[in-house]
PDB file of N, CA and C in Angstrom:
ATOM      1  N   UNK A   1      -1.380 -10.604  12.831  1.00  0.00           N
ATOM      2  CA  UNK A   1      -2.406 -11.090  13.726  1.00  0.00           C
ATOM      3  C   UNK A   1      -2.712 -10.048  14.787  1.00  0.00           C
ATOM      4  N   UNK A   2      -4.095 -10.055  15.090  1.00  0.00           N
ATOM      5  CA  UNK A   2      -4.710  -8.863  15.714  1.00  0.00           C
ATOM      6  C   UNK A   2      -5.454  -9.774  16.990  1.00  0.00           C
ATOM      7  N   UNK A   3      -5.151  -9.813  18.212  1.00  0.00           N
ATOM      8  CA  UNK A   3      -5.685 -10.361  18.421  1.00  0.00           C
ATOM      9  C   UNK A   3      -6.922  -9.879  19.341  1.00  0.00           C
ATOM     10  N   UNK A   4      -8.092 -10.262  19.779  1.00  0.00           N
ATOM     11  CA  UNK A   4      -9.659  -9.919  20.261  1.00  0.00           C
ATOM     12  C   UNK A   4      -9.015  -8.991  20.943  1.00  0.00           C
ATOM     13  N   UNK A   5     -10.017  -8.250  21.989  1.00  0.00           N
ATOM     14  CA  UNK A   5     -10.255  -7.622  22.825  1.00  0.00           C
ATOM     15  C   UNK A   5      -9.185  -7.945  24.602  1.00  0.00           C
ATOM     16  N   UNK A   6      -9.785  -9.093  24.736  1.00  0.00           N
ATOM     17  CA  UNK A   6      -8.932  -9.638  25.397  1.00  0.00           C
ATOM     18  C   UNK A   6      -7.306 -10.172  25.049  1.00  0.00           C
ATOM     19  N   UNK A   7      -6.534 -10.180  25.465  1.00  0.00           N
ATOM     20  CA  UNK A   7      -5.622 -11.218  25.184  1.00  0.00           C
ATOM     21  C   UNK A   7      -5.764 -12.588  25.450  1.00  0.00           C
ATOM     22  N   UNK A   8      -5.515 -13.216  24.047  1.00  0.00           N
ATOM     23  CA  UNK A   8      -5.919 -15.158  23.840  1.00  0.00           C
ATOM     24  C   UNK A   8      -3.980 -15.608  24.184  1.00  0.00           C
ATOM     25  N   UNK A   9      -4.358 -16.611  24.708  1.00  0.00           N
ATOM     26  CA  UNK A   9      -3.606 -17.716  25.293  1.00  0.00           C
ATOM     27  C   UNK A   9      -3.442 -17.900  24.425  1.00  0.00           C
ATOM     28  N   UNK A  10      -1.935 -18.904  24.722  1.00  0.00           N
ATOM     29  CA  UNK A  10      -1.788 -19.761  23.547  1.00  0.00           C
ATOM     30  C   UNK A  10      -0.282 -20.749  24.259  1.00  0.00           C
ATOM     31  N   UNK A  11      -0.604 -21.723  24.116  1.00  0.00           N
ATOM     32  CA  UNK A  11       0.648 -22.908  24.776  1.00  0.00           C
ATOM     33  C   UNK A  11       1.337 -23.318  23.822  1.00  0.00           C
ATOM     34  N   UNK A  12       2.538 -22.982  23.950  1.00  0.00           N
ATOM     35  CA  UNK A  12       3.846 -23.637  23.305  1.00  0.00           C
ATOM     36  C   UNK A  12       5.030 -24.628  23.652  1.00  0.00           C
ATOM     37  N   UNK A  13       4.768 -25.793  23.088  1.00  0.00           N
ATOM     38  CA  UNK A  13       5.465 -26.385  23.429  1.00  0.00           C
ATOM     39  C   UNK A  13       7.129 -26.525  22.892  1.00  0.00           C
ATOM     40  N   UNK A  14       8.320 -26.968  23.485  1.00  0.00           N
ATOM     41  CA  UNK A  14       9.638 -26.811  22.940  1.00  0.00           C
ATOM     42  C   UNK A  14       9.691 -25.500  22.867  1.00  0.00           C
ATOM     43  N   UNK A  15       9.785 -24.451  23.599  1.00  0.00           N
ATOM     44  CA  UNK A  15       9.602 -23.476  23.602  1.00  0.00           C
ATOM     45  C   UNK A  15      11.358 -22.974  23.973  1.00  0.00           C
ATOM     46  N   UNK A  16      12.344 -23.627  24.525  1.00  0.00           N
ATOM     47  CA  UNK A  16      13.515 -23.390  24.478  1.00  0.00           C
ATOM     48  C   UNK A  16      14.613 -22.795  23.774  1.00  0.00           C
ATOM     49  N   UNK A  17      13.954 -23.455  22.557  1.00  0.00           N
ATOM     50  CA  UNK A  17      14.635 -23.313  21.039  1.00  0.00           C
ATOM     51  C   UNK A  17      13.883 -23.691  19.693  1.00  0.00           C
ATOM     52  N   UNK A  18      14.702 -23.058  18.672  1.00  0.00           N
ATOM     53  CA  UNK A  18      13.882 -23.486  17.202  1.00  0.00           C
ATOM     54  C   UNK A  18      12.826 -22.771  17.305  1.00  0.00           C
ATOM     55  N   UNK A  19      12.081 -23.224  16.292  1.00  0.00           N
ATOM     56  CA  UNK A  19      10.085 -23.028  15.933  1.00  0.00           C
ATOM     57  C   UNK A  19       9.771 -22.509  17.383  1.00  0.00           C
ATOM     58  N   UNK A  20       9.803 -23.515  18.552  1.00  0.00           N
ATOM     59  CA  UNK A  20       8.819 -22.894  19.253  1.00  0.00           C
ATOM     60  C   UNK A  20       9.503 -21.961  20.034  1.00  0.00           C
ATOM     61  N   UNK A  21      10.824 -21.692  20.269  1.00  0.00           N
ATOM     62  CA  UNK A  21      11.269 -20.731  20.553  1.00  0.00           C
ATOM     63  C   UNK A  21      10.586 -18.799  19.911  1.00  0.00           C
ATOM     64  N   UNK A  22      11.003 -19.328  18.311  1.00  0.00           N
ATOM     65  CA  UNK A  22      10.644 -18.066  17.767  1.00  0.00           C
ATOM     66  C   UNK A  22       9.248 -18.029  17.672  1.00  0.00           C
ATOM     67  N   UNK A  23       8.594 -18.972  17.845  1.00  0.00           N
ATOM     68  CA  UNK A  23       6.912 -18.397  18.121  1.00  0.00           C
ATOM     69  C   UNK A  23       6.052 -17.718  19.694  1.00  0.00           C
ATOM     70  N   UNK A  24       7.085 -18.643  20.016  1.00  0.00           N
ATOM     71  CA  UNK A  24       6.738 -17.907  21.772  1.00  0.00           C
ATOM     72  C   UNK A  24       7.359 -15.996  21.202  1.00  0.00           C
ATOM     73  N   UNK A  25       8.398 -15.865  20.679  1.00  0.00           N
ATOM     74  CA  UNK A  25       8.680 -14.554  20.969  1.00  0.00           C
ATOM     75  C   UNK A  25       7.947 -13.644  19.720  1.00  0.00           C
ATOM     76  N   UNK A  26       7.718 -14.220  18.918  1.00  0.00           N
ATOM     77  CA  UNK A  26       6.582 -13.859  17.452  1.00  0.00           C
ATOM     78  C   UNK A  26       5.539 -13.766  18.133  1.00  0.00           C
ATOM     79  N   UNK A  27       4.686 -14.682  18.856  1.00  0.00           N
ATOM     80  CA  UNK A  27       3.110 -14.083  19.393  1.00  0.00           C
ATOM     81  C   UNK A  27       3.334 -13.216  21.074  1.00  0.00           C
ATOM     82  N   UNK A  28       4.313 -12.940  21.651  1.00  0.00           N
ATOM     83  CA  UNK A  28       4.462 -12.406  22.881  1.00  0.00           C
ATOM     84  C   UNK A  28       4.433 -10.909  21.995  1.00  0.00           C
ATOM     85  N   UNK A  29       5.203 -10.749  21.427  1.00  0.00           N
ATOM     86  CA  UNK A  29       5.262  -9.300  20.814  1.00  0.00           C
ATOM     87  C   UNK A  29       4.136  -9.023  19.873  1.00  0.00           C
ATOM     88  N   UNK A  30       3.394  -9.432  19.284  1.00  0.00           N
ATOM     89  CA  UNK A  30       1.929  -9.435  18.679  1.00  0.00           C
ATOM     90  C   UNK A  30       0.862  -8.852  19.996  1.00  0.00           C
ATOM     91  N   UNK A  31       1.218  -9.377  21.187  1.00  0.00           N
ATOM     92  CA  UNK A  31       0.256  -9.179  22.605  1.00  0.00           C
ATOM     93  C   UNK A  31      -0.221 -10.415  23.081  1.00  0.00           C
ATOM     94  N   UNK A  32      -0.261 -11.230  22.876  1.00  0.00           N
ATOM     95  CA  UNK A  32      -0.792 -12.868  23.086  1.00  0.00           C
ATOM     96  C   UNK A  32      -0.100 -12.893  24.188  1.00  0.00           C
ATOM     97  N   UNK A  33      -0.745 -13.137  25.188  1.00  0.00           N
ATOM     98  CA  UNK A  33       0.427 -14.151  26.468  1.00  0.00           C
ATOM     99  C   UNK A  33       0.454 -15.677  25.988  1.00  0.00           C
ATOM    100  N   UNK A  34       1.733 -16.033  26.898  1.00  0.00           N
ATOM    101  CA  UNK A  34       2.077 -17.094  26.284  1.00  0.00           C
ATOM    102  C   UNK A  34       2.595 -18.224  27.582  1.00  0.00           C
ATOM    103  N   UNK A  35       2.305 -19.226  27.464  1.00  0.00           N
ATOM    104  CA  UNK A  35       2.468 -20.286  28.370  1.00  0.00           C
ATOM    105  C   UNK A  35       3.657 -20.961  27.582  1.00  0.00           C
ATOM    106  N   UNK A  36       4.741 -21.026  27.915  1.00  0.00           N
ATOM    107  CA  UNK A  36       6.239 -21.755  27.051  1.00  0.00           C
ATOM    108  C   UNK A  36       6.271 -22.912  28.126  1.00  0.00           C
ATOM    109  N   UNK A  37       6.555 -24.055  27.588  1.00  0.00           N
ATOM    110  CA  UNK A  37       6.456 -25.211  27.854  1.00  0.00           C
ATOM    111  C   UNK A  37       7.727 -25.454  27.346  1.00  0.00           C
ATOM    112  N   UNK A  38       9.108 -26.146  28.352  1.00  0.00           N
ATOM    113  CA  UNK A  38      10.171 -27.216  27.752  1.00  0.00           C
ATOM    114  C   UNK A  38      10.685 -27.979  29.072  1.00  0.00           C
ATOM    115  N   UNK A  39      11.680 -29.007  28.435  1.00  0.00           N
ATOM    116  CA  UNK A  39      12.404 -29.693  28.595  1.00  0.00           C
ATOM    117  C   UNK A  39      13.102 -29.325  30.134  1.00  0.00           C
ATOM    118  N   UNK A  40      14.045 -28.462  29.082  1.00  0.00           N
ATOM    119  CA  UNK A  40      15.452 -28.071  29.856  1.00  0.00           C
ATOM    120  C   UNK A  40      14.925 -26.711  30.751  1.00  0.00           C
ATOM    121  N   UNK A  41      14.482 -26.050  31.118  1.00  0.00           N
ATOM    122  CA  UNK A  41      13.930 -24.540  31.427  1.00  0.00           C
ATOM    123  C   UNK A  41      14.830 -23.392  32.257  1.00  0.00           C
ATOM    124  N   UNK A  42      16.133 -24.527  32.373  1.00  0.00           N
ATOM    125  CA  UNK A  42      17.566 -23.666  33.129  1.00  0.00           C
ATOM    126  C   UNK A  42      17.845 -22.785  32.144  1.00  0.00           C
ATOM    127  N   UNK A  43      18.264 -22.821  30.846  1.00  0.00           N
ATOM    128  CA  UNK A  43      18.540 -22.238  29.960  1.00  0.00           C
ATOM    129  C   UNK A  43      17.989 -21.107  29.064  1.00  0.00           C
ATOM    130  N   UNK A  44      16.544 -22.529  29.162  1.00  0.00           N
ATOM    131  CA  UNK A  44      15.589 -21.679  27.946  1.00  0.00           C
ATOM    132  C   UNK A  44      14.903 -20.686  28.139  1.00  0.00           C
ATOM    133  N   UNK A  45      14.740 -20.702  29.441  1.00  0.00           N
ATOM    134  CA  UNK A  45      13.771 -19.776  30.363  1.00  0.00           C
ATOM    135  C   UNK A  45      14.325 -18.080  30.025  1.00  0.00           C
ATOM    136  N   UNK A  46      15.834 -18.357  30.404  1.00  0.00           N
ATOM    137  CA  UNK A  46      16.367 -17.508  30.565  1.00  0.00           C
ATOM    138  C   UNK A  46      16.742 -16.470  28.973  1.00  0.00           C
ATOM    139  N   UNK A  47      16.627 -17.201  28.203  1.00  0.00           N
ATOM    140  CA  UNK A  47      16.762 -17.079  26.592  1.00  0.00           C
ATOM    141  C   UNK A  47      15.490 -16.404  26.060  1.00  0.00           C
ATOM    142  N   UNK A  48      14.790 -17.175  26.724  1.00  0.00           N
ATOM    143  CA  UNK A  48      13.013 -16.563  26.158  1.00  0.00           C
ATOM    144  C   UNK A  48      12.662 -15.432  26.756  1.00  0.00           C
ATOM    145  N   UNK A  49      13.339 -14.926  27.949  1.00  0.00           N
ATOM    146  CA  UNK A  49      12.658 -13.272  28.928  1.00  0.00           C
ATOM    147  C   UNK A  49      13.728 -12.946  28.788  1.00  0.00           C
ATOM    148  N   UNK A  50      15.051 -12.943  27.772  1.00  0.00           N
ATOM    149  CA  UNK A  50      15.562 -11.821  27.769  1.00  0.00           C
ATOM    150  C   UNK A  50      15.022 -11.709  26.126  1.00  0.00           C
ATOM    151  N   UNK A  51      14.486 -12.497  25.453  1.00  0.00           N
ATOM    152  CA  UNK A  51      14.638 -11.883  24.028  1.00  0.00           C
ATOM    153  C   UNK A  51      12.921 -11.162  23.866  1.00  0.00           C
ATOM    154  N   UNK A  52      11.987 -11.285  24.955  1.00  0.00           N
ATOM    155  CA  UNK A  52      10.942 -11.023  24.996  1.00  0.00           C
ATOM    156  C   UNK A  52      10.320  -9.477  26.107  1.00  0.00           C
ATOM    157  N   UNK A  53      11.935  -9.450  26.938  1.00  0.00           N
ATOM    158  CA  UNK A  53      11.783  -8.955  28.195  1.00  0.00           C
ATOM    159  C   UNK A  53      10.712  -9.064  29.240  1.00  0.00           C
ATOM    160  N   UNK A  54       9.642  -9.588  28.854  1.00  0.00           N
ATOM    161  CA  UNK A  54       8.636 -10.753  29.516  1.00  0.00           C
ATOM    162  C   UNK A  54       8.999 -10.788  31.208  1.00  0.00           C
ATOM    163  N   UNK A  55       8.116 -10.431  32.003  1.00  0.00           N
ATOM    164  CA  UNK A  55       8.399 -10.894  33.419  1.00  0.00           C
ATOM    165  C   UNK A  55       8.492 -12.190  33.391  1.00  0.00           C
ATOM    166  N   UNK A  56       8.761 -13.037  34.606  1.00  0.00           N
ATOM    167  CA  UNK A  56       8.871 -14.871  34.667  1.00  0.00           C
ATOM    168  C   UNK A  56       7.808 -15.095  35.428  1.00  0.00           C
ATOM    169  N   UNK A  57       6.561 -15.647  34.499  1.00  0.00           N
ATOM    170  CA  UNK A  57       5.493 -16.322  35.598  1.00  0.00           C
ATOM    171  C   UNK A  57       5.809 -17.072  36.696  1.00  0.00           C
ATOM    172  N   UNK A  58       5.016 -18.396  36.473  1.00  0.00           N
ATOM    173  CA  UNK A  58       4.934 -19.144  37.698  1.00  0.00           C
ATOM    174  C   UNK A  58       5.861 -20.160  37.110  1.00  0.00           C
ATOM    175  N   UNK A  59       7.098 -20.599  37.174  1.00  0.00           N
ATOM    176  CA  UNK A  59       8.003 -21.904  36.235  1.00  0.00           C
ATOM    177  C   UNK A  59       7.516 -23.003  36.793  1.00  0.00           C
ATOM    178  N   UNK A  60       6.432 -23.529  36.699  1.00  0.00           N
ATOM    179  CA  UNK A  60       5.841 -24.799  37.103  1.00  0.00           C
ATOM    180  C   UNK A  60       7.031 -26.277  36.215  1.00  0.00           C
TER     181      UNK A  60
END
């Protein structure tokens, strides 16, 4: 996946672990920013920007 000109969004939910874990870090490295959405976010947060090295937005 190639994505436009711009970089496209894209919201993931369960983003902690599993599927949406490895898709948050499958389209972050493609170039897509990514809005990760979970549960728990003590953990997952921390799981998802080290396997992405990703700065930490805004943890709403």
């Amino acid at each position: 996946m190639v994505p436009a000109v711009e970089p496209r969004t894209v919201v993931i939910t369960g983003a902690s672990r599993g599927l949406g874990f490895a898709s948050a870090v499958h389209l972050y490295q493609q170039g897509w920013r990514v809005v990760a959405a979970m549960r728990k976010p003590d953990a997952g947060l921390e799981n998802l920007l080290a396997a992405t090295g990703a700065p930490a937005g805004d943890p709403a």
